[in-house]
PDB file of N, CA and C in Angstrom:
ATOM      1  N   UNK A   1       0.836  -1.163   0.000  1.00  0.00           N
ATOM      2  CA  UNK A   1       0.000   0.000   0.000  1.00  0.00           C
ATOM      3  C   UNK A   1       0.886   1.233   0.000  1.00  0.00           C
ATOM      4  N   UNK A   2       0.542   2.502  -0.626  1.00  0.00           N
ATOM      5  CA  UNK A   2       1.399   3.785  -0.617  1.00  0.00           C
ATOM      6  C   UNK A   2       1.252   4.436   0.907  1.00  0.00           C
ATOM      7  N   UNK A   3       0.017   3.832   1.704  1.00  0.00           N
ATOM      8  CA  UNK A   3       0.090   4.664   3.157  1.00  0.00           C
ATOM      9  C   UNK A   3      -0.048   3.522   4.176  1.00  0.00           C
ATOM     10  N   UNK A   4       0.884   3.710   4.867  1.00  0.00           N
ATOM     11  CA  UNK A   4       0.319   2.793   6.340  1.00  0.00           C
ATOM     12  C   UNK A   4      -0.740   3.321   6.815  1.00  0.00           C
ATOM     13  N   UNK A   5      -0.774   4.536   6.822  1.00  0.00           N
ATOM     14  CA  UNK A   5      -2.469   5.166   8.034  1.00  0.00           C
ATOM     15  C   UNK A   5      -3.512   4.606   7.755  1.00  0.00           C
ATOM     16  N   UNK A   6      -3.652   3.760   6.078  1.00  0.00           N
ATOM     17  CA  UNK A   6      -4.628   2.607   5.749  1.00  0.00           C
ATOM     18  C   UNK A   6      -4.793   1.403   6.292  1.00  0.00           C
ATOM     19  N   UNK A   7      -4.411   0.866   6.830  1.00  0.00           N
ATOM     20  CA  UNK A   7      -3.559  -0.277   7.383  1.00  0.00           C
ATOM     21  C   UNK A   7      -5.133  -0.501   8.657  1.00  0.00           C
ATOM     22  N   UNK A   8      -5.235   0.295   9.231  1.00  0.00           N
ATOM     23  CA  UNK A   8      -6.310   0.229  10.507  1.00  0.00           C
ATOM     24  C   UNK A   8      -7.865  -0.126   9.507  1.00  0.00           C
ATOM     25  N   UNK A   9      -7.727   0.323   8.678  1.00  0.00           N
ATOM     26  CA  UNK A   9      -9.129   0.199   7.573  1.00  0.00           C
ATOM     27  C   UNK A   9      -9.229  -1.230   6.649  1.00  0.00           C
ATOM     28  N   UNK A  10      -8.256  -1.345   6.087  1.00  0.00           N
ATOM     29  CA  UNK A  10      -7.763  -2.731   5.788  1.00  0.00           C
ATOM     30  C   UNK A  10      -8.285  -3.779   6.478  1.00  0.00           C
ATOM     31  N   UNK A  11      -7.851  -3.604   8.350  1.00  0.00           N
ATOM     32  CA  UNK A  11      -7.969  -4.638   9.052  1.00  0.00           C
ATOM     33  C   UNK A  11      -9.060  -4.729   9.291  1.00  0.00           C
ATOM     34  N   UNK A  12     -10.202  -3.725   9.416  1.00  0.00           N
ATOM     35  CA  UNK A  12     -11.678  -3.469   9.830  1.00  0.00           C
ATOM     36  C   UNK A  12     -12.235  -4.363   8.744  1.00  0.00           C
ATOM     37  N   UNK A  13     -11.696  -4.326   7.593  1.00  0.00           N
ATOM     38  CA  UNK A  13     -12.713  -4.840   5.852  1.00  0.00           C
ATOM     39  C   UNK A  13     -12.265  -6.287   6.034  1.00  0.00           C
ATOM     40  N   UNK A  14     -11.016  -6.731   6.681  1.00  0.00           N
ATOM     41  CA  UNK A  14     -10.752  -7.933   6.533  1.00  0.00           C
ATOM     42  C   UNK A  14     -11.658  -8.933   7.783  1.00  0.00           C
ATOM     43  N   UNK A  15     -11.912  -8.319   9.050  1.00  0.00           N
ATOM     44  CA  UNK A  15     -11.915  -9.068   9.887  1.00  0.00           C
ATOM     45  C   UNK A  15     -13.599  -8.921   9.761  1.00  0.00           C
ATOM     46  N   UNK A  16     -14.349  -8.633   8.944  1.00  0.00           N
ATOM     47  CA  UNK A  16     -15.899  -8.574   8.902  1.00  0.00           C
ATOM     48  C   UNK A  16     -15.628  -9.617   7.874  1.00  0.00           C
ATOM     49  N   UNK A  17     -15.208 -10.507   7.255  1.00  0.00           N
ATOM     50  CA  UNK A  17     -15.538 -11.464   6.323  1.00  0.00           C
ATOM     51  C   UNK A  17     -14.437 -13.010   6.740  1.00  0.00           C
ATOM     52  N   UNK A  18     -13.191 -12.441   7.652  1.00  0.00           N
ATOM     53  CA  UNK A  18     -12.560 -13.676   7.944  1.00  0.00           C
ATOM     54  C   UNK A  18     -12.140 -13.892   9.736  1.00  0.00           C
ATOM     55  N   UNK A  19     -12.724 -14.978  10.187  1.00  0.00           N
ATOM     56  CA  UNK A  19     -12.519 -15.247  11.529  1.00  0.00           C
ATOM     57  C   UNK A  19     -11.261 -14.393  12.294  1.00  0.00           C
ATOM     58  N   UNK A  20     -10.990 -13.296  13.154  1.00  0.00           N
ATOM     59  CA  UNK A  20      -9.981 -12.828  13.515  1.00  0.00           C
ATOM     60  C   UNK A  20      -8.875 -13.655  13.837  1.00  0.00           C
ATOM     61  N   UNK A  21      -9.584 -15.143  14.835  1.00  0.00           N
ATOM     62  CA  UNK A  21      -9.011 -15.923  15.840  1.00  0.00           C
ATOM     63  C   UNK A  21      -8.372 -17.020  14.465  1.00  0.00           C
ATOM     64  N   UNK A  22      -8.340 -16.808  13.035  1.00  0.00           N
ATOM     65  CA  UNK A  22      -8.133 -18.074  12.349  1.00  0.00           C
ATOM     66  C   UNK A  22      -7.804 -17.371  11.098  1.00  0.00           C
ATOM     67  N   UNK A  23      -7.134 -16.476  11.229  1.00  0.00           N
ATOM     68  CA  UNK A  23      -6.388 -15.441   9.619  1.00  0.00           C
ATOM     69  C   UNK A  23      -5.564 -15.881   9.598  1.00  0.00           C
ATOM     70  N   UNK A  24      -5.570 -15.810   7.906  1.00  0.00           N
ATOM     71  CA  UNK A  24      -4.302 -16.654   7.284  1.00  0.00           C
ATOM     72  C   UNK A  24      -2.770 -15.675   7.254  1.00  0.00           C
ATOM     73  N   UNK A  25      -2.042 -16.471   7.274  1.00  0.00           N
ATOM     74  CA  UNK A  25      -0.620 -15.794   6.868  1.00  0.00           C
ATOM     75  C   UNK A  25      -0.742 -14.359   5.894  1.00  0.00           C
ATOM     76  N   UNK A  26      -0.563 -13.347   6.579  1.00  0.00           N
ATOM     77  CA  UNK A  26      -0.314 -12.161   5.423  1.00  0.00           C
ATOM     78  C   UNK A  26       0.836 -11.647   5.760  1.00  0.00           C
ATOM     79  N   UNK A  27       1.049 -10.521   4.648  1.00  0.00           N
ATOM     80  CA  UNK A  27       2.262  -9.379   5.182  1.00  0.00           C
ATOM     81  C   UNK A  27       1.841  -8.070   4.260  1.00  0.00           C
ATOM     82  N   UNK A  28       2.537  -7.080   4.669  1.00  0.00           N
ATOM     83  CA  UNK A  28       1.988  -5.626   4.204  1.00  0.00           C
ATOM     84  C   UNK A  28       3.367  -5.126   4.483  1.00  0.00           C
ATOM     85  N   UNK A  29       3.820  -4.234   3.207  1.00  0.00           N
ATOM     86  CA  UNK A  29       4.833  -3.144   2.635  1.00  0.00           C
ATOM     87  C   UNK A  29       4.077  -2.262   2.047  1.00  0.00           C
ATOM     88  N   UNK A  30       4.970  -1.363   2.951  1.00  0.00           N
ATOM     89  CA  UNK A  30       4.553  -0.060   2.229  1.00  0.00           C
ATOM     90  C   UNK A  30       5.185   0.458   0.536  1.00  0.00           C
ATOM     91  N   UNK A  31       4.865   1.107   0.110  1.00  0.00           N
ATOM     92  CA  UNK A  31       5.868   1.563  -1.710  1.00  0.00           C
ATOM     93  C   UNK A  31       5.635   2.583  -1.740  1.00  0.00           C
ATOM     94  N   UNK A  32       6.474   3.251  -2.034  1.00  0.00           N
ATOM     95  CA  UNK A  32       6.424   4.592  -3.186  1.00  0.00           C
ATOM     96  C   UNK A  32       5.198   5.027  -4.012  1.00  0.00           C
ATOM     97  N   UNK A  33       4.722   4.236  -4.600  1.00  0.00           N
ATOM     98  CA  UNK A  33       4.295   4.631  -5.650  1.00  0.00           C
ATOM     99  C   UNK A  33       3.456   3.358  -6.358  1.00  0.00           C
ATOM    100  N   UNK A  34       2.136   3.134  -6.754  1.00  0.00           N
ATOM    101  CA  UNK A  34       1.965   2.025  -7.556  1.00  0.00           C
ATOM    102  C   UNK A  34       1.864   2.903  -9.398  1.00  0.00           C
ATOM    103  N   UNK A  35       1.108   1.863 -10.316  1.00  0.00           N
ATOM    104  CA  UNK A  35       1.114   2.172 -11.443  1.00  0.00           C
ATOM    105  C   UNK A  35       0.128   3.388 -11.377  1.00  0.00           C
ATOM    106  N   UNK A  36      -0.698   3.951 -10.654  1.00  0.00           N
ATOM    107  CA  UNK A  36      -1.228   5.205 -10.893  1.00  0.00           C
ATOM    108  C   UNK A  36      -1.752   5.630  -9.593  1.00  0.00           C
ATOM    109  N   UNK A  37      -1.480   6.995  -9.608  1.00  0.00           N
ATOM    110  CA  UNK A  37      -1.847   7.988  -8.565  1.00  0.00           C
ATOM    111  C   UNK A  37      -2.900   7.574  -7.624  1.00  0.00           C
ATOM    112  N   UNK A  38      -3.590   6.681  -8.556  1.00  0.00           N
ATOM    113  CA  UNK A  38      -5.506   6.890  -7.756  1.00  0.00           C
ATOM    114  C   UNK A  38      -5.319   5.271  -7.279  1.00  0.00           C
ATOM    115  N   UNK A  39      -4.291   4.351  -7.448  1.00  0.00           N
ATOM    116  CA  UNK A  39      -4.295   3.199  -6.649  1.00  0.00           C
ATOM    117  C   UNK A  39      -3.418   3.393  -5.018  1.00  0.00           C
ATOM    118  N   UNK A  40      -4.307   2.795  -4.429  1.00  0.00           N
ATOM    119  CA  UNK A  40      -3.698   3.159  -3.143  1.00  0.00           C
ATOM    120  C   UNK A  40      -3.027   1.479  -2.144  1.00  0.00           C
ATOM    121  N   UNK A  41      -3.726   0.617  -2.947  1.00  0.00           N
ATOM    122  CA  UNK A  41      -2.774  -0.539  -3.036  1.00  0.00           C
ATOM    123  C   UNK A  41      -2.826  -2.047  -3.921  1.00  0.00           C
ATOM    124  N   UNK A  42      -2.631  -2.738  -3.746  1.00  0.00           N
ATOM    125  CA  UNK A  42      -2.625  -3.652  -4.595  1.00  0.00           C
ATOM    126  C   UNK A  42      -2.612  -5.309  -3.475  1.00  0.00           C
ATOM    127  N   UNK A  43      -4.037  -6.050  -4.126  1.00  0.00           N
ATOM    128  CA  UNK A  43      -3.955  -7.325  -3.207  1.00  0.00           C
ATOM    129  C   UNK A  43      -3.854  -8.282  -4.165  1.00  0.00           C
ATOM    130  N   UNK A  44      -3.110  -9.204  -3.372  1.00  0.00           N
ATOM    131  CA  UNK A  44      -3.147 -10.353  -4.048  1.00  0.00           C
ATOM    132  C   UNK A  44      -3.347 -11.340  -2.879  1.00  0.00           C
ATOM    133  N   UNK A  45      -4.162 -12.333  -3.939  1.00  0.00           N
ATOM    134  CA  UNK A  45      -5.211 -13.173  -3.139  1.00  0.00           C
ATOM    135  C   UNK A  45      -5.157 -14.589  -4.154  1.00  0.00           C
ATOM    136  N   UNK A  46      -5.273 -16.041  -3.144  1.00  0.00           N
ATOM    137  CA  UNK A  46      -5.520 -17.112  -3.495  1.00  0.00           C
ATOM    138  C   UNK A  46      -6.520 -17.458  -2.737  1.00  0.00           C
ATOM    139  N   UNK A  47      -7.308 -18.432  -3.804  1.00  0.00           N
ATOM    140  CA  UNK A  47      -8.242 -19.182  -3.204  1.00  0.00           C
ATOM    141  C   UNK A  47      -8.740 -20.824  -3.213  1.00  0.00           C
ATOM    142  N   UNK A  48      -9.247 -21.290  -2.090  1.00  0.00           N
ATOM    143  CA  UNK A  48      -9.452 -22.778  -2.185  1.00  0.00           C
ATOM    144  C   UNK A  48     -10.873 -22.973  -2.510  1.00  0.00           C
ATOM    145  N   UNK A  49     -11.586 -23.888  -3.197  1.00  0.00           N
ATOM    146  CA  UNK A  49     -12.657 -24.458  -3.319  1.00  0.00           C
ATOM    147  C   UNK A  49     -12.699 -25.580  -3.223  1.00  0.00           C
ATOM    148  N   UNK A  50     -13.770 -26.504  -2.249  1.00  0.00           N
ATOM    149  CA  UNK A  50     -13.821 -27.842  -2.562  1.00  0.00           C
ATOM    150  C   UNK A  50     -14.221 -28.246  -4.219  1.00  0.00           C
ATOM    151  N   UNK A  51     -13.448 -29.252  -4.679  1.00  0.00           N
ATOM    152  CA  UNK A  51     -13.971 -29.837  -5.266  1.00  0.00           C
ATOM    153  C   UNK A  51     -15.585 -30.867  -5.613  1.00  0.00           C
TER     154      UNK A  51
END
């Protein structure tokens, strides 16, 4: 993300859809700069489905 002060908002959006007590492995860096002004960060995400 270009700001940590996001970081508290992030955690609010994450923990209304995934168990607090059972979150998966993440990490967060801050950057400079992404590919345009108006992005303020960039997620990347995997997912499981049963078969």
């Amino acid at each position: 993300m270009t700001h940590l002060t996001h970081m508290p908002a992030v955690r609010r959006a994450r923990d209304e859809f995934l168990d607090p007590a059972r979150l998966p492995a993440a990490s967060a860096v801050q950057v400079a700069a992404l590919m345009s002004p108006d992005f303020l960060m960039e997620i990347e995400a995997l997912a499981v489905t049963p078969e």
